[in-house]
N, C-alpha and C. Protein backbone atom coordinates (compact mmCIF):
# COMPACT_ATOMS: atom_id res chain seq x y z
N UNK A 1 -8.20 -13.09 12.91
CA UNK A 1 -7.26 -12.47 13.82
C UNK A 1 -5.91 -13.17 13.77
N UNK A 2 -5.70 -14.20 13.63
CA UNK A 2 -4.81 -15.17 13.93
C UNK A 2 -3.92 -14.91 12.34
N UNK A 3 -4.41 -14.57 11.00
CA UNK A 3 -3.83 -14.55 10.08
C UNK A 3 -3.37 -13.10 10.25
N UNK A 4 -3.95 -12.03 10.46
CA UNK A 4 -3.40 -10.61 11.09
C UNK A 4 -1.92 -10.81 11.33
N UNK A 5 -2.05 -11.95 12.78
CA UNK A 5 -0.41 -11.55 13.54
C UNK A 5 0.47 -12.09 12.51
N UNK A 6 -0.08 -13.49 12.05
CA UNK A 6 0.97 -14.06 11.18
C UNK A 6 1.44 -13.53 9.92
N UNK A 7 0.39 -12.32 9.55
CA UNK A 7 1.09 -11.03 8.98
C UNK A 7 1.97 -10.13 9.59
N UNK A 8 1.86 -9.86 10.79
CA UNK A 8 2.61 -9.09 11.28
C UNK A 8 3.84 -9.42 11.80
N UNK A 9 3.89 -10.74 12.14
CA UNK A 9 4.85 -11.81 12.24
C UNK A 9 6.06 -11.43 10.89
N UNK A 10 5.41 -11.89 9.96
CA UNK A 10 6.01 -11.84 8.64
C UNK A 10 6.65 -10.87 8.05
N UNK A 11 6.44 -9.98 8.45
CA UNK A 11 6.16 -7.88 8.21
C UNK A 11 7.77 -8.08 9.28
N UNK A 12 7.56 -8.04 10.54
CA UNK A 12 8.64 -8.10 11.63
C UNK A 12 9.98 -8.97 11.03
N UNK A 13 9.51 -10.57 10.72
CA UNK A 13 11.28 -11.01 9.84
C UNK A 13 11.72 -10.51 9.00
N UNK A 14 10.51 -10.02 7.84
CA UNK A 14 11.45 -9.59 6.88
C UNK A 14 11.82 -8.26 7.24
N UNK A 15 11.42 -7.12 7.98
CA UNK A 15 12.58 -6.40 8.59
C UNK A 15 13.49 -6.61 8.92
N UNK A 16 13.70 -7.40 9.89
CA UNK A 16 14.68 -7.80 10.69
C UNK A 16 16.29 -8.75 9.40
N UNK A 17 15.49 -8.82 8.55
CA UNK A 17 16.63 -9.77 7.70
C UNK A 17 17.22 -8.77 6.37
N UNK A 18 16.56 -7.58 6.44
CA UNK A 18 16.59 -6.16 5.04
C UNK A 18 17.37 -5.37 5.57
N UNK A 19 16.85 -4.97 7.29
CA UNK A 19 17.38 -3.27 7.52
C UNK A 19 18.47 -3.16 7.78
N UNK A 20 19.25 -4.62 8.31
CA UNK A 20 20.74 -4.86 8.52
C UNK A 20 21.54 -4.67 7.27
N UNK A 21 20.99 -4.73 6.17
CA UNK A 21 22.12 -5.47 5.41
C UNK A 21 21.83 -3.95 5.04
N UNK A 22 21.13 -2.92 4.80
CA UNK A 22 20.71 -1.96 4.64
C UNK A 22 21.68 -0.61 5.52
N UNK A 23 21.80 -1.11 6.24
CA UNK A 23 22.63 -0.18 7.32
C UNK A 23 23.94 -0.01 7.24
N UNK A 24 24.16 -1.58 6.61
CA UNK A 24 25.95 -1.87 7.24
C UNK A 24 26.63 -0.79 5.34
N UNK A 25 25.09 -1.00 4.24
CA UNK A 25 25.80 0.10 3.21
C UNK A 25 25.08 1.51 3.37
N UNK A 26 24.50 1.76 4.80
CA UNK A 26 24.11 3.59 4.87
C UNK A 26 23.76 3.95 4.41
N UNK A 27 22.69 2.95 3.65
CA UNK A 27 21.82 3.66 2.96
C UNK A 27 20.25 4.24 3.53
N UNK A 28 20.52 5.39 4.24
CA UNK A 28 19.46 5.60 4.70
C UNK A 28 18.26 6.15 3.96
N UNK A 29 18.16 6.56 3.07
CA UNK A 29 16.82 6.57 1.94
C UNK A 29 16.36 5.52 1.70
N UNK A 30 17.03 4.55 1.62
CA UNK A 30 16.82 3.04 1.01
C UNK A 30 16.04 2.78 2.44
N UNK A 31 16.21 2.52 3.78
CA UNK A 31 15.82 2.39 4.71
C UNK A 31 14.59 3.08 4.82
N UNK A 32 14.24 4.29 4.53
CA UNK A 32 13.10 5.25 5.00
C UNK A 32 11.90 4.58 4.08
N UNK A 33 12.35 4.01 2.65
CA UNK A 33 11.24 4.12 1.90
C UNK A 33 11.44 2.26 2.08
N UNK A 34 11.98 1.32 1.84
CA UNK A 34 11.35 0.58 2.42
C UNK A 34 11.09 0.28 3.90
N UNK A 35 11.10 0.57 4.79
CA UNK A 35 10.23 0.70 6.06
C UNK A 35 8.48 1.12 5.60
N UNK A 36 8.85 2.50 5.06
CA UNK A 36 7.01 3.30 4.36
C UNK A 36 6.74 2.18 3.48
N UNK A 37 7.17 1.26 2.78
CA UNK A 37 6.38 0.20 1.83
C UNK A 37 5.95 -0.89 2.42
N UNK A 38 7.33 -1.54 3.51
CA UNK A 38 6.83 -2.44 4.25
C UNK A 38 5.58 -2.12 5.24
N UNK A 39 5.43 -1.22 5.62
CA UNK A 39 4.67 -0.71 6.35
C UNK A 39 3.38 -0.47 5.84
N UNK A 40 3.20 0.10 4.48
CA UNK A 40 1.67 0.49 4.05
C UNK A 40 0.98 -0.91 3.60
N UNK A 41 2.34 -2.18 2.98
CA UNK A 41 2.09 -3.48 2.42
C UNK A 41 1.72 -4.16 3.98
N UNK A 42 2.16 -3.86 5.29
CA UNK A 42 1.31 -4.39 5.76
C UNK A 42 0.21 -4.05 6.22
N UNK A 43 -0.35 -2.71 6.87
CA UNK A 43 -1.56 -2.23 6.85
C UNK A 43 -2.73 -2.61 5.98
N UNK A 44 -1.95 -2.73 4.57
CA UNK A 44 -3.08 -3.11 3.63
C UNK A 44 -3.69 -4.98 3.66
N UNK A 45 -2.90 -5.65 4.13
CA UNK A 45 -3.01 -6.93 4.14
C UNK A 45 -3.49 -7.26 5.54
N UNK A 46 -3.29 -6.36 6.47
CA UNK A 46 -3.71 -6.80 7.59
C UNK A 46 -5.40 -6.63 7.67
N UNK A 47 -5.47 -5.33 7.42
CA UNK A 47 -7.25 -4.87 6.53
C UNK A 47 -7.62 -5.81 5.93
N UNK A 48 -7.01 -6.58 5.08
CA UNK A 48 -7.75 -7.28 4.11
C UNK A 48 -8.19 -8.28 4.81
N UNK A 49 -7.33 -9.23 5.71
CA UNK A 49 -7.42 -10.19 6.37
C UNK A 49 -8.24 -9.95 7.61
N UNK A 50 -8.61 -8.98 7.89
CA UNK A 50 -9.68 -8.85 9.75
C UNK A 50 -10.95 -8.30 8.18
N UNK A 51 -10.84 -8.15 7.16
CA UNK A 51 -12.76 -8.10 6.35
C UNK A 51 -12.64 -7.02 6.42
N UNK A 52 -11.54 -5.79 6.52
CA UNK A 52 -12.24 -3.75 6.53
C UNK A 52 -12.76 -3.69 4.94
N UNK A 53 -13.22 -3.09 4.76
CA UNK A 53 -13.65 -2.72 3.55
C UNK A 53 -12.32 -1.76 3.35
N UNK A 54 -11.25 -2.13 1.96
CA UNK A 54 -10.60 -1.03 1.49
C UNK A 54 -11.14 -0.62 0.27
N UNK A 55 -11.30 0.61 -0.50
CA UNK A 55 -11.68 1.17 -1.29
C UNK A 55 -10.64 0.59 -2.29
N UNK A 56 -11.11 0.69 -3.57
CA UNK A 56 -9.73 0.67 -4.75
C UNK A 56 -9.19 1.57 -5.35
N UNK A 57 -8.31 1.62 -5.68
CA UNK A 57 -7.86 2.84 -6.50
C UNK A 57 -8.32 3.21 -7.07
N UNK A 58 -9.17 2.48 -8.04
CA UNK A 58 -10.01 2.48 -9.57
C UNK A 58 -10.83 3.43 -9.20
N UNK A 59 -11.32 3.52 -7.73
CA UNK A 59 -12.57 4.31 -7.41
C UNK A 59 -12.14 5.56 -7.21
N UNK A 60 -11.44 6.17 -7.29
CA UNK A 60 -10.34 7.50 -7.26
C UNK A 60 -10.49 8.19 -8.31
N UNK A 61 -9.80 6.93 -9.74
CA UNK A 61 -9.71 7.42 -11.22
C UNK A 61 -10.80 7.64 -11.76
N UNK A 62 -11.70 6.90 -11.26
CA UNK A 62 -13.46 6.78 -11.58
C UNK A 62 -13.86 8.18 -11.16
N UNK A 63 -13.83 8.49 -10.12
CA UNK A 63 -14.11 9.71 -9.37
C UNK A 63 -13.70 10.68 -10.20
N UNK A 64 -12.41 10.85 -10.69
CA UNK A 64 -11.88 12.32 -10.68
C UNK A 64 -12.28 12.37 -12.72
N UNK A 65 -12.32 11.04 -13.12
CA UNK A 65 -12.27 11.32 -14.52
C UNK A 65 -13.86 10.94 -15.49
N UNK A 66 -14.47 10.85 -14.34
CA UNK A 66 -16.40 10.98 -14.90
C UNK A 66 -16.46 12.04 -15.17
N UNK A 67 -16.52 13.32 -14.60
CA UNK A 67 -17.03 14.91 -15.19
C UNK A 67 -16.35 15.00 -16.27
N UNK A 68 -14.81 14.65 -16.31
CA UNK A 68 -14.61 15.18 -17.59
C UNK A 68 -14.90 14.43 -19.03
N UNK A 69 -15.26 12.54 -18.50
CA UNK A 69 -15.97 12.12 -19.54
C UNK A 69 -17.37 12.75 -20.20
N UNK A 70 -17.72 12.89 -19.30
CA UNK A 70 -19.00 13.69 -19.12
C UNK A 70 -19.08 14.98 -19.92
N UNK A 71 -18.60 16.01 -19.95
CA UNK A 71 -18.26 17.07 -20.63
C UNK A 71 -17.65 16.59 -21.50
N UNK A 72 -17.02 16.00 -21.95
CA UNK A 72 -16.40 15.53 -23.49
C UNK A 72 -17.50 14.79 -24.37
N UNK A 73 -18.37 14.34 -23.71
CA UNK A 73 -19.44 13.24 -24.50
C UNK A 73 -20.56 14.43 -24.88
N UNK A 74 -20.50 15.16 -24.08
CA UNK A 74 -21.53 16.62 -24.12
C UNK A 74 -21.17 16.53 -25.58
N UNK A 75 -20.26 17.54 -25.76
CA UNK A 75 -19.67 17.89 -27.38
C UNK A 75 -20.01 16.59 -28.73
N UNK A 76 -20.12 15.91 -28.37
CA UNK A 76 -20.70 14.71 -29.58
C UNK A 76 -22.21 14.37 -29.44
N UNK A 77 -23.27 15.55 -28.74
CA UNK A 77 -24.52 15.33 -28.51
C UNK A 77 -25.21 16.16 -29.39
């Protein structure tokens, strides 16, 4: 729990030291998408650190690209 906040801690300065310097050149795209990165980079680290089980990506690519290994290996049987 205690490594959580000190993620979230961490997540909070480095906002606080980006979105300024971010503002004063208006860049508001630049703002939207790192906020959504800072934001998913901490969700994901905060999970990691309280033990959630996150899935991996790999298990996605695994998922979607077995049938078609599968049907391709057919043809060399």
């Amino acid at each position: 729990m205690v490594l959580a906040v000190a993620i979230l801690i961490i997540a909070i300065i480095v906002a606080l030291v980006f979105i300024p310097k971010l503002k004063k050149q208006q860049d508001r795209k630049a703002i939207i998408v790192f906020s959504f990165l800072l934001f998913i980079g901490t969700a994901l680290n905060m999970g990691i650190a309280l033990k959630i089980h996150i899935p991996s990506p790999l298990d996605l690519i695994t998922f979607i690209f077995t049938p078609i290994r599968d049907y391709i290996v057919s043809f060399t049987k």
